[in-house]
N, C-alpha and C. Protein backbone atom coordinates (compact mmCIF):
# COMPACT_ATOMS: atom_id res chain seq x y z
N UNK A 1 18.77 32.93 29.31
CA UNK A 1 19.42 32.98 28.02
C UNK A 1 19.81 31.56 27.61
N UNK A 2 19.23 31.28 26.16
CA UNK A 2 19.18 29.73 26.33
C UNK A 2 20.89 30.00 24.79
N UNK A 3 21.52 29.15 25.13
CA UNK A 3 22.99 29.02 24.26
C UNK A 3 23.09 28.32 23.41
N UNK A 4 23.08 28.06 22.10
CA UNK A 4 23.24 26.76 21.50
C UNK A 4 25.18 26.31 22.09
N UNK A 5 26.37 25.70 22.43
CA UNK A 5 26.92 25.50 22.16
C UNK A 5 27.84 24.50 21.83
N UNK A 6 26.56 23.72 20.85
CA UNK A 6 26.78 23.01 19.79
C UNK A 6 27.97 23.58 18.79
N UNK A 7 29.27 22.89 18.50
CA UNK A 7 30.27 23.76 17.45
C UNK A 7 29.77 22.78 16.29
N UNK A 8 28.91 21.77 16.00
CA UNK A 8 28.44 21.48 14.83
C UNK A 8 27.37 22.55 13.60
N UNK A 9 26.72 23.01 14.62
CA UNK A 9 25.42 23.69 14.17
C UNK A 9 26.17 25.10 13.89
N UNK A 10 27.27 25.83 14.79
CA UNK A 10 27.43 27.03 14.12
C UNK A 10 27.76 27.63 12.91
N UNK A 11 28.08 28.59 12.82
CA UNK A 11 28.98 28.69 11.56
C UNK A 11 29.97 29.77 11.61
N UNK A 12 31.04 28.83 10.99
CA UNK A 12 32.35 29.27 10.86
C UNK A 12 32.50 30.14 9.66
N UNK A 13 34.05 31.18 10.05
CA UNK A 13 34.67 30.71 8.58
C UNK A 13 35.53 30.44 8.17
N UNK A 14 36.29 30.59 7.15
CA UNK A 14 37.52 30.20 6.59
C UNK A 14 38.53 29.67 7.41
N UNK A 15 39.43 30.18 7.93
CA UNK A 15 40.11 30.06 8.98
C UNK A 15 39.84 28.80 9.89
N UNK A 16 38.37 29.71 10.34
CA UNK A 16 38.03 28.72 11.30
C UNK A 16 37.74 27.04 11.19
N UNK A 17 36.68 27.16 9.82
CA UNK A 17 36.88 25.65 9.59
C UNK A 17 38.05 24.53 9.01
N UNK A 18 39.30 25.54 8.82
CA UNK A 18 40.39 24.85 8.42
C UNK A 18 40.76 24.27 10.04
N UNK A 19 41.12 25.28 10.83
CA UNK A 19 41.81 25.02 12.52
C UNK A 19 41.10 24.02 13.13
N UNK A 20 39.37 23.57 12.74
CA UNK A 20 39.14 22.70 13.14
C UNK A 20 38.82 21.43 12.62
N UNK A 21 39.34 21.68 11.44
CA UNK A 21 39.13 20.28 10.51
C UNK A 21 37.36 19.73 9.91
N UNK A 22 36.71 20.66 9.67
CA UNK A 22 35.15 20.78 9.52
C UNK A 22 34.86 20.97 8.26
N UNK A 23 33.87 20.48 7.44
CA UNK A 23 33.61 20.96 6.32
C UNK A 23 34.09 21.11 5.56
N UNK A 24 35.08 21.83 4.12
CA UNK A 24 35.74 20.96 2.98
C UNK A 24 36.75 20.60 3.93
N UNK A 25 37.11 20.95 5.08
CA UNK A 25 38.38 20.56 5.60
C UNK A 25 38.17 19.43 6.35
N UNK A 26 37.28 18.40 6.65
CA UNK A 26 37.37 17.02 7.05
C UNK A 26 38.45 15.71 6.28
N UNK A 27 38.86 15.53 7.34
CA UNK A 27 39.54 14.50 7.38
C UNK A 27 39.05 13.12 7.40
N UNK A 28 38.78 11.83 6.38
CA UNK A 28 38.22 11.06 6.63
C UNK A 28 38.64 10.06 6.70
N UNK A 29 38.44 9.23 7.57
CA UNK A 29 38.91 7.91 8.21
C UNK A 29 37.84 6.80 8.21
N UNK A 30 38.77 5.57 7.89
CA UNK A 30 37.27 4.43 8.46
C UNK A 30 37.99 3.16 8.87
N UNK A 31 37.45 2.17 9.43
CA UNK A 31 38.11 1.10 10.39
C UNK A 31 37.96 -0.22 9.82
N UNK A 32 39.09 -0.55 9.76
CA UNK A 32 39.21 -1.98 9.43
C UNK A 32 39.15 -3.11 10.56
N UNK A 33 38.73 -4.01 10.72
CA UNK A 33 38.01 -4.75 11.64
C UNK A 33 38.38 -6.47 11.47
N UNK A 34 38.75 -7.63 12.24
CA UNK A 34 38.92 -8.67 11.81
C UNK A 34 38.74 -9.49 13.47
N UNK A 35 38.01 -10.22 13.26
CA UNK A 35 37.35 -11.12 14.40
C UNK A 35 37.53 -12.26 14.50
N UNK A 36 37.70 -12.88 15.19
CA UNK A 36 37.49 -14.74 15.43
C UNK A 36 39.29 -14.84 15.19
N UNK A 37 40.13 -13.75 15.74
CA UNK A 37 41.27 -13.77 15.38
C UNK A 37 42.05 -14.42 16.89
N UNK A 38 41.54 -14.34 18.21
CA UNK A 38 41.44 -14.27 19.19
C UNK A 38 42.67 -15.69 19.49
N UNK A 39 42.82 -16.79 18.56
CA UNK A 39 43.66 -17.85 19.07
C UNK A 39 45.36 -17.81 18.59
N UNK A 40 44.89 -16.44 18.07
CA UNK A 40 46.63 -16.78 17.42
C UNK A 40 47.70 -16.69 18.46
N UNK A 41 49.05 -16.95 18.25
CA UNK A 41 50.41 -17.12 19.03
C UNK A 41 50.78 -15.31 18.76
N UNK A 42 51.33 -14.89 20.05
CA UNK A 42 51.78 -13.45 19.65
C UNK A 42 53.09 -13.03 18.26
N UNK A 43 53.62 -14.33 17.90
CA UNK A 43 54.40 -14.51 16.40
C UNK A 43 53.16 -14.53 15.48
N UNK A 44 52.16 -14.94 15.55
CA UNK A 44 51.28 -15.30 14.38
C UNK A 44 50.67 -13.98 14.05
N UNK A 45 50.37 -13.17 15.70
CA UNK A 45 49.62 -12.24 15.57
C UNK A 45 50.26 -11.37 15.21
N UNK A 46 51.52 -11.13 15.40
CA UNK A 46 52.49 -9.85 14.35
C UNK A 46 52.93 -10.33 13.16
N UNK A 47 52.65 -11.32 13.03
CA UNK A 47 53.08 -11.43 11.06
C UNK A 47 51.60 -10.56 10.75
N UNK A 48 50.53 -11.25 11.36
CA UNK A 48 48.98 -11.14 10.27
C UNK A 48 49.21 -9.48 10.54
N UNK A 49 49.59 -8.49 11.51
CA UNK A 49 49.46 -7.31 11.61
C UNK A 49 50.31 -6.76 10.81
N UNK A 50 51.30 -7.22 10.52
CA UNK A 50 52.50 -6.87 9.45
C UNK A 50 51.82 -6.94 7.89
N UNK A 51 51.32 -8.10 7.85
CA UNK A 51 50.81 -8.48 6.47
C UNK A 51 49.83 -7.29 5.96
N UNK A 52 48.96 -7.35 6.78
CA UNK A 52 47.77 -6.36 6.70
C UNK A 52 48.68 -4.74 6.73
N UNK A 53 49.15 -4.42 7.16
CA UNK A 53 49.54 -2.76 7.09
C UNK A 53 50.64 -2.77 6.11
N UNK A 54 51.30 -3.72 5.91
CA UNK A 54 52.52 -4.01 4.75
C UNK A 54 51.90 -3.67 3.74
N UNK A 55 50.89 -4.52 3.18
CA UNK A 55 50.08 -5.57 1.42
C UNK A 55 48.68 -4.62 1.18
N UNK A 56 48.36 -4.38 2.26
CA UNK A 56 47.03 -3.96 1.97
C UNK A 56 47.15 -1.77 2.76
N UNK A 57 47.65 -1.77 3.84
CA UNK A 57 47.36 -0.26 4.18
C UNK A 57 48.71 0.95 3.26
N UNK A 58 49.77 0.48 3.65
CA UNK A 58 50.77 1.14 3.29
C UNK A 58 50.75 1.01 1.90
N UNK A 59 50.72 -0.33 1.07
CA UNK A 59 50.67 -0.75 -0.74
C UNK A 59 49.57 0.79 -1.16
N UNK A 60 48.39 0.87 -0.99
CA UNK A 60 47.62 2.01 -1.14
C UNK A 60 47.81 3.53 -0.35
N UNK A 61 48.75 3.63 -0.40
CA UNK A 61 49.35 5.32 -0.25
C UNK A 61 49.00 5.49 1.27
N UNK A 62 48.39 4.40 2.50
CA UNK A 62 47.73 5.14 3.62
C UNK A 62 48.29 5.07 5.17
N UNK A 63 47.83 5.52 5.66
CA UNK A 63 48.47 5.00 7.06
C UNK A 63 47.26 4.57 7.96
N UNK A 64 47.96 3.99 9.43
CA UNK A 64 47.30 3.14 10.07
C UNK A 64 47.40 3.20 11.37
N UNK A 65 46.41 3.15 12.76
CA UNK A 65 46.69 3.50 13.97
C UNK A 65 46.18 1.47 14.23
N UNK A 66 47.28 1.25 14.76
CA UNK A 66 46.00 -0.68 15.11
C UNK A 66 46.61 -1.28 16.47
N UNK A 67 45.84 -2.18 16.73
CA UNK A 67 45.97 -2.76 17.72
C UNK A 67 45.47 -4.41 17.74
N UNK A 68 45.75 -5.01 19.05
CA UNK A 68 45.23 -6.22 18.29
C UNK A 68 45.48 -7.28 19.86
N UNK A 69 43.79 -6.86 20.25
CA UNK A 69 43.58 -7.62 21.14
C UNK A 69 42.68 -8.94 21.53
N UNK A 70 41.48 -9.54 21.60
CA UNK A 70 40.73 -10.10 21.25
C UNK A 70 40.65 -10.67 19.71
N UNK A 71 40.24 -9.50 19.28
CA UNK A 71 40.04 -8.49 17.62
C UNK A 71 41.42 -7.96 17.30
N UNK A 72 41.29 -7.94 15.69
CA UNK A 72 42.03 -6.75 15.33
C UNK A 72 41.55 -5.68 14.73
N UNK A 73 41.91 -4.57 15.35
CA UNK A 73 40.95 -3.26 14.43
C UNK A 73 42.26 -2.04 14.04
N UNK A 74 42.18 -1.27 13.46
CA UNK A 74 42.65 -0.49 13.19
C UNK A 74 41.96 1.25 11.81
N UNK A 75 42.41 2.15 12.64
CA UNK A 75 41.89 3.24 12.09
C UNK A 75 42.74 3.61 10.46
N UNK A 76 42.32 3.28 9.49
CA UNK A 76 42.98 3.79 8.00
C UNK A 76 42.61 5.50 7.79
N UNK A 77 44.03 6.24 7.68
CA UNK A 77 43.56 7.46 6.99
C UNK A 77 45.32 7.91 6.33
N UNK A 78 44.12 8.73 5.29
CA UNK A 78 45.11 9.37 4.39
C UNK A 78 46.59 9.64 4.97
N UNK A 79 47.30 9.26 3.87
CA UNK A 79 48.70 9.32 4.04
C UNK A 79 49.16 11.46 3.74
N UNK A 80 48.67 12.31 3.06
CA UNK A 80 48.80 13.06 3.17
C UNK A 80 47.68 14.00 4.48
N UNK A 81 48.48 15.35 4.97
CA UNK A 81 47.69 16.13 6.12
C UNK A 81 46.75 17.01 5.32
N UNK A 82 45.25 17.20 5.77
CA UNK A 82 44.42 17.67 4.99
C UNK A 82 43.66 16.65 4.23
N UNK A 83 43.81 15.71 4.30
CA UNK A 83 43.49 14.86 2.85
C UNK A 83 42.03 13.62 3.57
N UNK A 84 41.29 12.94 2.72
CA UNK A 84 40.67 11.95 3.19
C UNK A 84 41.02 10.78 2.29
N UNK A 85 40.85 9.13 2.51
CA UNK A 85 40.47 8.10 1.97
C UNK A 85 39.87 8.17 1.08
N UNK A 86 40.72 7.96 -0.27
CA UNK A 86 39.86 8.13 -1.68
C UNK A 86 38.76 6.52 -1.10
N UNK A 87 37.49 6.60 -2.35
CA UNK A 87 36.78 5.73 -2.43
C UNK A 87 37.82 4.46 -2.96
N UNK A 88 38.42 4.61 -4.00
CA UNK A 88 39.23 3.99 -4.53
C UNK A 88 40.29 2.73 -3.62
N UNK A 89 40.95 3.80 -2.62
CA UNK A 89 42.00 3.49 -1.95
C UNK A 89 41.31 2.29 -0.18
N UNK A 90 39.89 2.71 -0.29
CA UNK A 90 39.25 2.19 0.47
C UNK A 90 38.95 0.58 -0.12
N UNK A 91 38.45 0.22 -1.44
CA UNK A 91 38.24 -0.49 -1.94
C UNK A 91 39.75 -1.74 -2.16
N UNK A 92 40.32 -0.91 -1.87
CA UNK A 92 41.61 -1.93 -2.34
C UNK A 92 42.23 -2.32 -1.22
N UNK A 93 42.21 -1.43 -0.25
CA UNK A 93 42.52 -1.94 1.40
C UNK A 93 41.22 -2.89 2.08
């Protein structure tokens, strides 16, 4: 008995694709990224992380998961639950 159990390929419904966040119910996120950041002083490196989630993530309605090692990266998503990154709100962050 061969199984698909792939939970991409099945199909849900209602319910179901809300509980797992699938289909109109995706949640969308995308990553902000900054390199060659690697020499700053750990004061330098929490202003620029301040600046950036201050001016640019929070100013556009969003929130932010970041870190900041080498690199700085951090995950941007919608400030409301249910919701994704307007095109808009992407463009301005």
């Amino acid at each position: 008995m061969n199984m698909n159990l792939n939970k991409w390929n099945r199909k849900y419904n209602h319910r179901q694709r809300k509980k797992m966040c699938v289909g109109e119910y995706q949640e969308l996120v995308f990553i902000v990224t900054a390199n060659g950041v690697s020499g700053l002083s750990v004061e330098q490196r929490d202003k620029f992380m301040d600046e950036i989630i201050d001016s640019a993530i929070e100013a556009n309605c969003a929130l932010s998961v970041a870190t900041f090692g080498e690199d700085f990266w951090c995950y941007v998503m919608a400030e409301k639950k249910r919701a994704s990154v307007t095109e808009a709100q992407r463009s301005a962050i």
